[in-house]
PDB file of N, CA and C in Angstrom:
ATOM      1  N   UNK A   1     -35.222  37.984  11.210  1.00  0.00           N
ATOM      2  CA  UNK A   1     -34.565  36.948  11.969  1.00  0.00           C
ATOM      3  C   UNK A   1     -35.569  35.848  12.272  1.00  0.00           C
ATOM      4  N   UNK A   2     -35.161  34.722  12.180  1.00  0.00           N
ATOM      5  CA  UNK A   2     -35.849  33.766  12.999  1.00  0.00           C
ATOM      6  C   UNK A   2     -35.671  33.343  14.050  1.00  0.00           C
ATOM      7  N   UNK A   3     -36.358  32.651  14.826  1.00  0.00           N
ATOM      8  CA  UNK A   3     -36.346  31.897  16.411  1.00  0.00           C
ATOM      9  C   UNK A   3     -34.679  31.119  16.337  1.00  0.00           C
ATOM     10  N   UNK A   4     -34.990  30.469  15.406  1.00  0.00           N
ATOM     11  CA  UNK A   4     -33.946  29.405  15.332  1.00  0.00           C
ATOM     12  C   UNK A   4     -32.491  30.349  14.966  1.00  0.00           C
ATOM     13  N   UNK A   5     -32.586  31.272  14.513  1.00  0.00           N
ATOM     14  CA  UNK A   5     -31.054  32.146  14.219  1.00  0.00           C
ATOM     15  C   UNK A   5     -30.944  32.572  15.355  1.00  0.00           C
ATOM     16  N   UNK A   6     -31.807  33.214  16.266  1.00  0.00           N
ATOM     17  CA  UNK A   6     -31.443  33.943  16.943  1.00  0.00           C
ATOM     18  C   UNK A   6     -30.892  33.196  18.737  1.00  0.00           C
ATOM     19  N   UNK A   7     -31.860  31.534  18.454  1.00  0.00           N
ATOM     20  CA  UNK A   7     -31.672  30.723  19.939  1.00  0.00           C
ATOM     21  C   UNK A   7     -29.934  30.187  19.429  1.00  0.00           C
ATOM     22  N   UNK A   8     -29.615  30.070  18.047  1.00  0.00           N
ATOM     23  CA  UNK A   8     -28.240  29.633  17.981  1.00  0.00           C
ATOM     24  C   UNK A   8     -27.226  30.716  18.062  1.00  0.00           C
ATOM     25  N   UNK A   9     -27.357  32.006  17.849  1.00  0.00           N
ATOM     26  CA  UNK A   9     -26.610  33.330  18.465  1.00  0.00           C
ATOM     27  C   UNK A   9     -26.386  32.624  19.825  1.00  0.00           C
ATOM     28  N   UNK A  10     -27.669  32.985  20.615  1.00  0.00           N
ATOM     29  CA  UNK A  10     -27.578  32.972  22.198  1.00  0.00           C
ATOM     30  C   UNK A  10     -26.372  31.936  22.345  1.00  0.00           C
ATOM     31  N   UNK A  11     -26.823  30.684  22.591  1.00  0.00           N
ATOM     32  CA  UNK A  11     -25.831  29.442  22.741  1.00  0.00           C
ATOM     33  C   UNK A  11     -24.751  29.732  22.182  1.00  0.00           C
ATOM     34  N   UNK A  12     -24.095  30.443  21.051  1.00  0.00           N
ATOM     35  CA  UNK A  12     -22.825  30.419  20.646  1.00  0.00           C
ATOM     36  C   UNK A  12     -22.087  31.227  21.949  1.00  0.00           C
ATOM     37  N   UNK A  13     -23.283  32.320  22.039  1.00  0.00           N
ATOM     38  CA  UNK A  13     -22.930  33.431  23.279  1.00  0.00           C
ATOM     39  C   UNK A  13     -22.559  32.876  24.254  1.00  0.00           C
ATOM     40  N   UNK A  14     -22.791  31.768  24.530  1.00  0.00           N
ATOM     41  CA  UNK A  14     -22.589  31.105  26.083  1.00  0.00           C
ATOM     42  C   UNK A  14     -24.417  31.656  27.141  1.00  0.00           C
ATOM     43  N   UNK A  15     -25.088  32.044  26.063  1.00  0.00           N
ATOM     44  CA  UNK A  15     -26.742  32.620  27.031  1.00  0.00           C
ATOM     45  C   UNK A  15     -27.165  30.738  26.966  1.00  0.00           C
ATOM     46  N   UNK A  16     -27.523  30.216  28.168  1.00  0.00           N
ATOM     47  CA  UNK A  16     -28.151  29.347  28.174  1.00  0.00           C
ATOM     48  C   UNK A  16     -29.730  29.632  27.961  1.00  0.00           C
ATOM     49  N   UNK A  17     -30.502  29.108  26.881  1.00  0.00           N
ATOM     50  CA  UNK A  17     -31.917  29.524  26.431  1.00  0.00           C
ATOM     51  C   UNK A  17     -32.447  28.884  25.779  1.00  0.00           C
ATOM     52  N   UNK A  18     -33.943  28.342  26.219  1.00  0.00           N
ATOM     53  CA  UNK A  18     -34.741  27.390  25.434  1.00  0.00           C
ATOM     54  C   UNK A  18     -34.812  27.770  24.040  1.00  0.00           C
ATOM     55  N   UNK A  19     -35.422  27.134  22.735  1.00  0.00           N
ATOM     56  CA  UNK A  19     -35.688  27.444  22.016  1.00  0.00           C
ATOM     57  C   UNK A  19     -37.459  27.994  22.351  1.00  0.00           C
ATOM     58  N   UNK A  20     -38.306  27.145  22.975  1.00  0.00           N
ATOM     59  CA  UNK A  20     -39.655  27.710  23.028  1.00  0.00           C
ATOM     60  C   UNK A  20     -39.331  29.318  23.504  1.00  0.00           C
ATOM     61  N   UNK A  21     -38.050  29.448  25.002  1.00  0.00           N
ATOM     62  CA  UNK A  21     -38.230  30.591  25.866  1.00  0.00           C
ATOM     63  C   UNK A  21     -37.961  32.148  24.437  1.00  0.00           C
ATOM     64  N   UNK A  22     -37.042  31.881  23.794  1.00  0.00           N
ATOM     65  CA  UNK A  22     -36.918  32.408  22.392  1.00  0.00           C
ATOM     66  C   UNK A  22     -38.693  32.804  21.470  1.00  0.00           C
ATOM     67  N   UNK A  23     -39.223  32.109  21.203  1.00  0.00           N
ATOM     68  CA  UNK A  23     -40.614  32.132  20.386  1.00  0.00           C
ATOM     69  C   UNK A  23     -41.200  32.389  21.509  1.00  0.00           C
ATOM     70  N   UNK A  24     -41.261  32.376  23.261  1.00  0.00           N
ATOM     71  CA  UNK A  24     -42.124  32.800  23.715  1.00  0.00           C
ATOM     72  C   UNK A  24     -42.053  34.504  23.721  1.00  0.00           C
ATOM     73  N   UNK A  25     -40.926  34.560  23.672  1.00  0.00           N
ATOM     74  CA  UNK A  25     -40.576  36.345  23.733  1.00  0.00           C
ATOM     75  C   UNK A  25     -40.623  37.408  22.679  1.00  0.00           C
ATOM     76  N   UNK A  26     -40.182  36.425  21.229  1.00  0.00           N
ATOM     77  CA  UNK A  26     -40.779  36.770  20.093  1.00  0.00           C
ATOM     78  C   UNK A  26     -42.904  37.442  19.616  1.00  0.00           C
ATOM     79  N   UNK A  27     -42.942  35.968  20.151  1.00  0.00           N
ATOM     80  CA  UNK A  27     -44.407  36.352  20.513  1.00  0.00           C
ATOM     81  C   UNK A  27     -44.886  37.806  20.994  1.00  0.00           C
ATOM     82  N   UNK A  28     -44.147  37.749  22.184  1.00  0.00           N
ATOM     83  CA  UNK A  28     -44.521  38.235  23.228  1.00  0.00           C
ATOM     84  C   UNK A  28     -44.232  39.807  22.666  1.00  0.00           C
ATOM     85  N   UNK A  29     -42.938  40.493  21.964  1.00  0.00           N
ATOM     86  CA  UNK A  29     -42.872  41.340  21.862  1.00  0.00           C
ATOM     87  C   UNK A  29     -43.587  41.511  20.035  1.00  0.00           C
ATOM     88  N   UNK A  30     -43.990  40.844  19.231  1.00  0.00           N
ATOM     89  CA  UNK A  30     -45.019  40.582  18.681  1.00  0.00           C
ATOM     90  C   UNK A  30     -46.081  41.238  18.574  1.00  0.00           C
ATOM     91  N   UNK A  31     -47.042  40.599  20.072  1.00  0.00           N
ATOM     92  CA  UNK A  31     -48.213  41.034  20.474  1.00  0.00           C
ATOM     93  C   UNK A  31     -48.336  42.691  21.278  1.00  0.00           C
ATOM     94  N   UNK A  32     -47.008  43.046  21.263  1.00  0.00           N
ATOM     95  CA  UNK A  32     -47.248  44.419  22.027  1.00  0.00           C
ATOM     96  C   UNK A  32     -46.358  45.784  20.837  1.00  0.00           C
ATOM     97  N   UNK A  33     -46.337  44.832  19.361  1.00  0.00           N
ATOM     98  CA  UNK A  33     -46.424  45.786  18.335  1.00  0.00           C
ATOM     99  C   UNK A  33     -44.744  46.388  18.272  1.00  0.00           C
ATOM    100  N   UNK A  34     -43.590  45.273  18.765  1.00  0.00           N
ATOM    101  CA  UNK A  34     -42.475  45.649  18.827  1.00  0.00           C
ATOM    102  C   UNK A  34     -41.717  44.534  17.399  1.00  0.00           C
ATOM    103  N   UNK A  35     -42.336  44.023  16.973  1.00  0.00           N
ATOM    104  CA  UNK A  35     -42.421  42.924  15.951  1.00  0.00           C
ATOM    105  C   UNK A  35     -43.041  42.791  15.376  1.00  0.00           C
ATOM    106  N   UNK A  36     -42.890  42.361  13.945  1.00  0.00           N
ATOM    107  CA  UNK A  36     -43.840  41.970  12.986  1.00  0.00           C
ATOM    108  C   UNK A  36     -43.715  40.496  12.692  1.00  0.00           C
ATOM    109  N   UNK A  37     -44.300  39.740  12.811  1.00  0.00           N
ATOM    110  CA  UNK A  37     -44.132  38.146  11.795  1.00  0.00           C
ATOM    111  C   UNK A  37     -44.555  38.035  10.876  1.00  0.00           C
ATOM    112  N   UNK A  38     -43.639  37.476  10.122  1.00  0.00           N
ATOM    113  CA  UNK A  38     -44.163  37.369   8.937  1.00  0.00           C
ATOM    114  C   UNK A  38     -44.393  35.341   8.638  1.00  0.00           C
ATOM    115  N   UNK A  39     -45.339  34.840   8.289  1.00  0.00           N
ATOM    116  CA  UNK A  39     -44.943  33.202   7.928  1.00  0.00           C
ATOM    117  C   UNK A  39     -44.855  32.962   6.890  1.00  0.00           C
ATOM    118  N   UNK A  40     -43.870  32.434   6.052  1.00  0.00           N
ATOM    119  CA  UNK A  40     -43.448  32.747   4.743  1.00  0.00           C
ATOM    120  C   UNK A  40     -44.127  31.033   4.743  1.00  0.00           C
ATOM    121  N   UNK A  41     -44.209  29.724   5.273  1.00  0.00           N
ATOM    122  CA  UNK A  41     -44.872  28.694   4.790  1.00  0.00           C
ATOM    123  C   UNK A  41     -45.309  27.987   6.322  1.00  0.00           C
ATOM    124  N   UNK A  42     -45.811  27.440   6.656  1.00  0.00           N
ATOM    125  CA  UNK A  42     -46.326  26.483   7.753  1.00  0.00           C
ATOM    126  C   UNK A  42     -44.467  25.911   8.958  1.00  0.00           C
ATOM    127  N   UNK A  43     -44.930  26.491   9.881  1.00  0.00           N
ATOM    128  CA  UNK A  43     -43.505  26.333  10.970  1.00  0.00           C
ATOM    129  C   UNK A  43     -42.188  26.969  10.576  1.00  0.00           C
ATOM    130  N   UNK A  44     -42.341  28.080   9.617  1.00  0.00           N
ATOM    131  CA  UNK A  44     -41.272  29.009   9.144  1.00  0.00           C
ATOM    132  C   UNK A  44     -41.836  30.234   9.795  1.00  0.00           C
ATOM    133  N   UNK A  45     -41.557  31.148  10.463  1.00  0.00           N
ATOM    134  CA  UNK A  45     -42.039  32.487  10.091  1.00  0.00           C
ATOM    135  C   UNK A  45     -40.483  32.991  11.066  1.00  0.00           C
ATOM    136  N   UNK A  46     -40.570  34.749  10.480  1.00  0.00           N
ATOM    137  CA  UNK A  46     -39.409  35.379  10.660  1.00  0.00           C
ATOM    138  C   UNK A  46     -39.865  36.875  11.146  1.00  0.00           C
ATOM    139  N   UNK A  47     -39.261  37.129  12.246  1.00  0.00           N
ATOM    140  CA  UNK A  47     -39.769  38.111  12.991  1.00  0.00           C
ATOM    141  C   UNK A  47     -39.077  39.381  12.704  1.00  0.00           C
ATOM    142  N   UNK A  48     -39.904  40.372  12.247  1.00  0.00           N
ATOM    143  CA  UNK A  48     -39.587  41.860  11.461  1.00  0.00           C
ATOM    144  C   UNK A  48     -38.872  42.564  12.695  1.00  0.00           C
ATOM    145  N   UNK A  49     -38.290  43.700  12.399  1.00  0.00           N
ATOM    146  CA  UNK A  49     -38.296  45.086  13.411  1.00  0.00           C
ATOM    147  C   UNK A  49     -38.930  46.043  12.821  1.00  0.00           C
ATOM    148  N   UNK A  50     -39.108  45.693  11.394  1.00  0.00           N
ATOM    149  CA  UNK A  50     -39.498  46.706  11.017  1.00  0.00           C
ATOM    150  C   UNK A  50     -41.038  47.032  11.001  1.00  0.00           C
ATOM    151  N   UNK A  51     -41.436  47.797  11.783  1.00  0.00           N
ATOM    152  CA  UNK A  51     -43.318  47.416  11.873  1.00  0.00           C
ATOM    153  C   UNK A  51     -43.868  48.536  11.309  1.00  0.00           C
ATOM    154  N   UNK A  52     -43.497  49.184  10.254  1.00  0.00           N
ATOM    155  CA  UNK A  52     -44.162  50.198   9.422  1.00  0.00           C
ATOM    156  C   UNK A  52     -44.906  49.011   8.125  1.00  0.00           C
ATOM    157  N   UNK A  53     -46.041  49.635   7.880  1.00  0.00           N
ATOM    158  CA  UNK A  53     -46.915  48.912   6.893  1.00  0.00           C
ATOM    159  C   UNK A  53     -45.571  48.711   5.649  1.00  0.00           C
ATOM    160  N   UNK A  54     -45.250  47.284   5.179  1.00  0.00           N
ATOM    161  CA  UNK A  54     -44.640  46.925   4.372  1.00  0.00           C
ATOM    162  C   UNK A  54     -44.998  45.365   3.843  1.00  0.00           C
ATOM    163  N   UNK A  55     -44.621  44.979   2.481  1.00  0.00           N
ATOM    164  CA  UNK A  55     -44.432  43.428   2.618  1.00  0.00           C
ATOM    165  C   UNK A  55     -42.872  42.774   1.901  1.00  0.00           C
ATOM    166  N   UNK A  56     -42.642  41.922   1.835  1.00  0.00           N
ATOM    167  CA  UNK A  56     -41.690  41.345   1.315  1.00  0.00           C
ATOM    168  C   UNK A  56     -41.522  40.215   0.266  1.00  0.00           C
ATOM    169  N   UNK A  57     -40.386  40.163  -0.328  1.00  0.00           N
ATOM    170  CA  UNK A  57     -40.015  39.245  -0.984  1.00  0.00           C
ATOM    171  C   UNK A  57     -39.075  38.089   0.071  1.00  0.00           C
ATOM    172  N   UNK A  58     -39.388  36.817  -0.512  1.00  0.00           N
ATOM    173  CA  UNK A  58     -38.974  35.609   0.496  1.00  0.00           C
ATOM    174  C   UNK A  58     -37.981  35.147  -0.770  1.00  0.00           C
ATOM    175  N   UNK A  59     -36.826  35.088  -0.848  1.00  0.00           N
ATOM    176  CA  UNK A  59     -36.323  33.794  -1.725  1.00  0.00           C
ATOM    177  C   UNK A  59     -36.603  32.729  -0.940  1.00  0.00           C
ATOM    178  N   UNK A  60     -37.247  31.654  -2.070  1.00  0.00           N
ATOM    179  CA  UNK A  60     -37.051  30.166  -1.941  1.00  0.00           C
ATOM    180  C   UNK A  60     -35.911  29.354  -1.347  1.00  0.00           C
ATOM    181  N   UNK A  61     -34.760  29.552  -2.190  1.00  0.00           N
ATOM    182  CA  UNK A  61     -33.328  28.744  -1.909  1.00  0.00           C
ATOM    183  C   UNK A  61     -32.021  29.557  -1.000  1.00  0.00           C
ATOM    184  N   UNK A  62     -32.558  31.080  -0.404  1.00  0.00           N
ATOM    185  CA  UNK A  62     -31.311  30.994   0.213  1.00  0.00           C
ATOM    186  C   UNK A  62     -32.271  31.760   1.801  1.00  0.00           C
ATOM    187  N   UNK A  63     -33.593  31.815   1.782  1.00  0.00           N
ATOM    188  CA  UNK A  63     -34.496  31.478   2.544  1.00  0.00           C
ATOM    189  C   UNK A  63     -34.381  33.083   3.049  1.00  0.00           C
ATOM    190  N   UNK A  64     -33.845  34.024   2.404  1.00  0.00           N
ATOM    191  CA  UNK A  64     -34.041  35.428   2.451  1.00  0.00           C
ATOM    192  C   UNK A  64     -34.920  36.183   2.545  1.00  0.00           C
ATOM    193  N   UNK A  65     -35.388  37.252   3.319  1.00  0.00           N
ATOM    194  CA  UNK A  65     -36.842  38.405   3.593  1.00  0.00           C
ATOM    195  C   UNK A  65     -36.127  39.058   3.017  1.00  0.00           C
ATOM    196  N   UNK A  66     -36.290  39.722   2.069  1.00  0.00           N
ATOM    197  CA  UNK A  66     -36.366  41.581   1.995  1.00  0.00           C
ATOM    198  C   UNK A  66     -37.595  42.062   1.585  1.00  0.00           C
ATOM    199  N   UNK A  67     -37.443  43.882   2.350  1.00  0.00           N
ATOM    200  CA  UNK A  67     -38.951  44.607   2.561  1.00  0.00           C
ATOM    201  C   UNK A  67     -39.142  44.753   0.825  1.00  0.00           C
ATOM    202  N   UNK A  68     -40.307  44.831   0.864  1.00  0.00           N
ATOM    203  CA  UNK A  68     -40.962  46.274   0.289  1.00  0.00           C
ATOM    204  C   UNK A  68     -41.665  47.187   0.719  1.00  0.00           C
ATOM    205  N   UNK A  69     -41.193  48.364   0.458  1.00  0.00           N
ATOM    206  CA  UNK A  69     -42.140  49.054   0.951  1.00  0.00           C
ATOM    207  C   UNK A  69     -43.626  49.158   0.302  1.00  0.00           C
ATOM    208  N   UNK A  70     -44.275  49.334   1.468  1.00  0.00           N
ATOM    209  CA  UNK A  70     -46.196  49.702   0.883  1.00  0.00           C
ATOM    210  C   UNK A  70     -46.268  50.241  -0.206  1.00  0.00           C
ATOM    211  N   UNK A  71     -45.981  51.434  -0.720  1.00  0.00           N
ATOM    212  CA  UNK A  71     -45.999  52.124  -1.836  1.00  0.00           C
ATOM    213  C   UNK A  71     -45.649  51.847  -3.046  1.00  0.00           C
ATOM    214  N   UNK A  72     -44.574  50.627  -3.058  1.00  0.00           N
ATOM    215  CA  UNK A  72     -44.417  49.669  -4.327  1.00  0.00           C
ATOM    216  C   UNK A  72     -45.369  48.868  -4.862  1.00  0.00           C
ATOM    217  N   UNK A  73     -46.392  48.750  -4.127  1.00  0.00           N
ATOM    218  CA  UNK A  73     -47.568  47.911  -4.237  1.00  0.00           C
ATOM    219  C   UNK A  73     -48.478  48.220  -4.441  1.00  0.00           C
ATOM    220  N   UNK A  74     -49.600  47.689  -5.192  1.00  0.00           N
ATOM    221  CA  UNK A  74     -50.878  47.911  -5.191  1.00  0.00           C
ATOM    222  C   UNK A  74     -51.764  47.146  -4.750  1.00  0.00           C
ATOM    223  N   UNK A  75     -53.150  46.580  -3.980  1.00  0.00           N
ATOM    224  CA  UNK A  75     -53.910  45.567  -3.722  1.00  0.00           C
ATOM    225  C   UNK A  75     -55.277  46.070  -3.746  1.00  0.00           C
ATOM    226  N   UNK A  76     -56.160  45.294  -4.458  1.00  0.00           N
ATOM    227  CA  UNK A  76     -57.172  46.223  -4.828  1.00  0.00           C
ATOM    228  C   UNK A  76     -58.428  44.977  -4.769  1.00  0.00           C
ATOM    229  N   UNK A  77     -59.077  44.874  -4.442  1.00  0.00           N
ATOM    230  CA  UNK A  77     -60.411  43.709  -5.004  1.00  0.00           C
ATOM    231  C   UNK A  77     -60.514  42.956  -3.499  1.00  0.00           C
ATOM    232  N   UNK A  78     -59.952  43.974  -2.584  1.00  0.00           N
ATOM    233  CA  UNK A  78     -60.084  42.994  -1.417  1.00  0.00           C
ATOM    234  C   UNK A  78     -61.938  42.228  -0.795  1.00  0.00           C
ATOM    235  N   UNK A  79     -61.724  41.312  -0.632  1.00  0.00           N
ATOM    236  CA  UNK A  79     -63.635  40.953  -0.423  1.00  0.00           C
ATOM    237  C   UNK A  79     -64.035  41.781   1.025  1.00  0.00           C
ATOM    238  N   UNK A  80     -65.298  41.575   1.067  1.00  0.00           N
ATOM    239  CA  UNK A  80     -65.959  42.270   2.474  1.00  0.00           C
ATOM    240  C   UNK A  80     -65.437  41.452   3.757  1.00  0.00           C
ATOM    241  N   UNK A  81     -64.908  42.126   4.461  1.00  0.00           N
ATOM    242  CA  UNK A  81     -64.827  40.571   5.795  1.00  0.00           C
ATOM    243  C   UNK A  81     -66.453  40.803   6.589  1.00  0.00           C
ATOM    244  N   UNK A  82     -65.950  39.320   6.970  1.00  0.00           N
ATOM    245  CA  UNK A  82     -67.486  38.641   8.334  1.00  0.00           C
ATOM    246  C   UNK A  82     -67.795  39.778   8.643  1.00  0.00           C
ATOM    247  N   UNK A  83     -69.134  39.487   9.099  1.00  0.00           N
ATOM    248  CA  UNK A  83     -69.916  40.114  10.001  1.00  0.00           C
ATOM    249  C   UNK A  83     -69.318  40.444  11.006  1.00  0.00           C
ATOM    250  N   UNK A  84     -69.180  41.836  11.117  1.00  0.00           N
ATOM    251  CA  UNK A  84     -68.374  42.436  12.964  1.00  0.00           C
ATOM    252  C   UNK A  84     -66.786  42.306  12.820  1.00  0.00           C
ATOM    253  N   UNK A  85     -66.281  42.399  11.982  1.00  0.00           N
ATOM    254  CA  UNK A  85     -64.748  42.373  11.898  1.00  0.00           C
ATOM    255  C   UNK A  85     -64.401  43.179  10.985  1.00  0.00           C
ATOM    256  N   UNK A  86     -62.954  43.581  10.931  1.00  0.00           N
ATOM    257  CA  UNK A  86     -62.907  44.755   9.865  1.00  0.00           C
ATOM    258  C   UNK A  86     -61.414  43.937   9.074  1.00  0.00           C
ATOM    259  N   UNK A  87     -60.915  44.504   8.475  1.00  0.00           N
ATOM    260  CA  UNK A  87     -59.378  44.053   8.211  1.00  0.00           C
ATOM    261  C   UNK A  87     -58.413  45.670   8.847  1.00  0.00           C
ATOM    262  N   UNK A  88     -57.758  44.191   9.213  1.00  0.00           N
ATOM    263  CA  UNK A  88     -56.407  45.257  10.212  1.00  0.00           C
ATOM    264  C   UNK A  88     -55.222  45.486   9.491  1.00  0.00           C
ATOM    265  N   UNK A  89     -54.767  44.627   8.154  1.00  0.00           N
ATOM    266  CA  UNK A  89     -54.089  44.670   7.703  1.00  0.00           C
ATOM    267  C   UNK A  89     -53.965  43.472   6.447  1.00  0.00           C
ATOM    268  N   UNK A  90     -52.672  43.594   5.501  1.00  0.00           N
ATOM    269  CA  UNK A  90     -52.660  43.125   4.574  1.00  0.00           C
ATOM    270  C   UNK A  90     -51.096  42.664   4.270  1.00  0.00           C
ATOM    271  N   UNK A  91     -50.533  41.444   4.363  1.00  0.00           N
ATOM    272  CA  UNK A  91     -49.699  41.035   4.746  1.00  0.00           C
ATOM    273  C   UNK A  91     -49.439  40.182   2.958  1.00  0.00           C
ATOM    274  N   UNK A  92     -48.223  40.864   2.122  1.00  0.00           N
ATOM    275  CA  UNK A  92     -47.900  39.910   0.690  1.00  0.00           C
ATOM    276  C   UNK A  92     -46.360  39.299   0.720  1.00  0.00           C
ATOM    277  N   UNK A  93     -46.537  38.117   0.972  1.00  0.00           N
ATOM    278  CA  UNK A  93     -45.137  37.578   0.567  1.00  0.00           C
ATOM    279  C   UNK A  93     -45.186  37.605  -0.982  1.00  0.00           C
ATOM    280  N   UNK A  94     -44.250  37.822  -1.734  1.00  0.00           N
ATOM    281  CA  UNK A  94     -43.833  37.315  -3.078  1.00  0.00           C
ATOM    282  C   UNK A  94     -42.769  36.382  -3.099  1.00  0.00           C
ATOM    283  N   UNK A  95     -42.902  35.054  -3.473  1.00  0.00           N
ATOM    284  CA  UNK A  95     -41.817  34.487  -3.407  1.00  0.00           C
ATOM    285  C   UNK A  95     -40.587  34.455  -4.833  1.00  0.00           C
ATOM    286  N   UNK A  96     -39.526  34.241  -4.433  1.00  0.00           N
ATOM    287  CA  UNK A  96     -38.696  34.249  -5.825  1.00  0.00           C
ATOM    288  C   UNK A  96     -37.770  33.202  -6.054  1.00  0.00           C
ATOM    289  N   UNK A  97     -36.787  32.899  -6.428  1.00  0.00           N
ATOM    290  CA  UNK A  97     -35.912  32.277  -6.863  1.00  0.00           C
ATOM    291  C   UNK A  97     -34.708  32.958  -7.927  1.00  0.00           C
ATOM    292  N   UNK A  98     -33.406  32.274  -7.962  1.00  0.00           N
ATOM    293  CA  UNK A  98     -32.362  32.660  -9.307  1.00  0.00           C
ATOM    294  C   UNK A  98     -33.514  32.376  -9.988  1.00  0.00           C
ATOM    295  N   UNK A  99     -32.976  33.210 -11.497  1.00  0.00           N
ATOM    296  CA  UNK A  99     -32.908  32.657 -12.447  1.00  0.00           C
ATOM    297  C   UNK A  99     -32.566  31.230 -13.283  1.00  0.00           C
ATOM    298  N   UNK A 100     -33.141  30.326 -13.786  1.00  0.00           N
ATOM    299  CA  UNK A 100     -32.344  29.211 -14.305  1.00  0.00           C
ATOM    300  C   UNK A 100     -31.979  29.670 -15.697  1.00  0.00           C
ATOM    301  N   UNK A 101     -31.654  30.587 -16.261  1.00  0.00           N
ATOM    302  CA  UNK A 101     -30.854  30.631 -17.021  1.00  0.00           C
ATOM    303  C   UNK A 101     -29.289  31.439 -16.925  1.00  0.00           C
TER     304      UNK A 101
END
């Protein structure tokens, strides 16, 4: 789901609700591991439920997430991170499109 699907639910609902108060709660349940975000390009991102290690495919044109699961995947050649940091995780959009033929 995104911010923006979910602040136009509310309002259809008759819930009077900011759009920030929406992304602040997103965030919020986010940061305490009840959400995943994913940012599929710069001021897009779409907030998971699903928070088991996975990544997804994004269509381009009908602006769709679906998972994959971890195990469909392989990632291998990852570099060393900085000094004093580790990697916490590994996050792959694949993007797609129809076919043009």
């Amino acid at each position: 789901m995104t911010a923006e699907h979910l602040h136009g639910e509310a309002l259809a609902a008759g819930i009077p609700v900011s759009l920030a108060t929406v992304y602040n709660t997103l965030h919020q349940f986010t940061e305490v591991g009840l959400l995943r975000e994913a940012v599929v390009e710069p001021g897009r991102s779409y907030f998971d439920t699903n928070t088991a290690d996975h990544h997804h495919f994004f269509c381009e044109t009908t602006g769709e997430l679906q998972d994959i699961p971890a195990h469909h995947l392989s990632v291998s050649g990852l570099p060393t991170p900085p000094s004093g940091t580790e990697i916490s995780r590994v996050d792959i959009i694949i993007r797609v499109r129809p076919d043009a033929g």
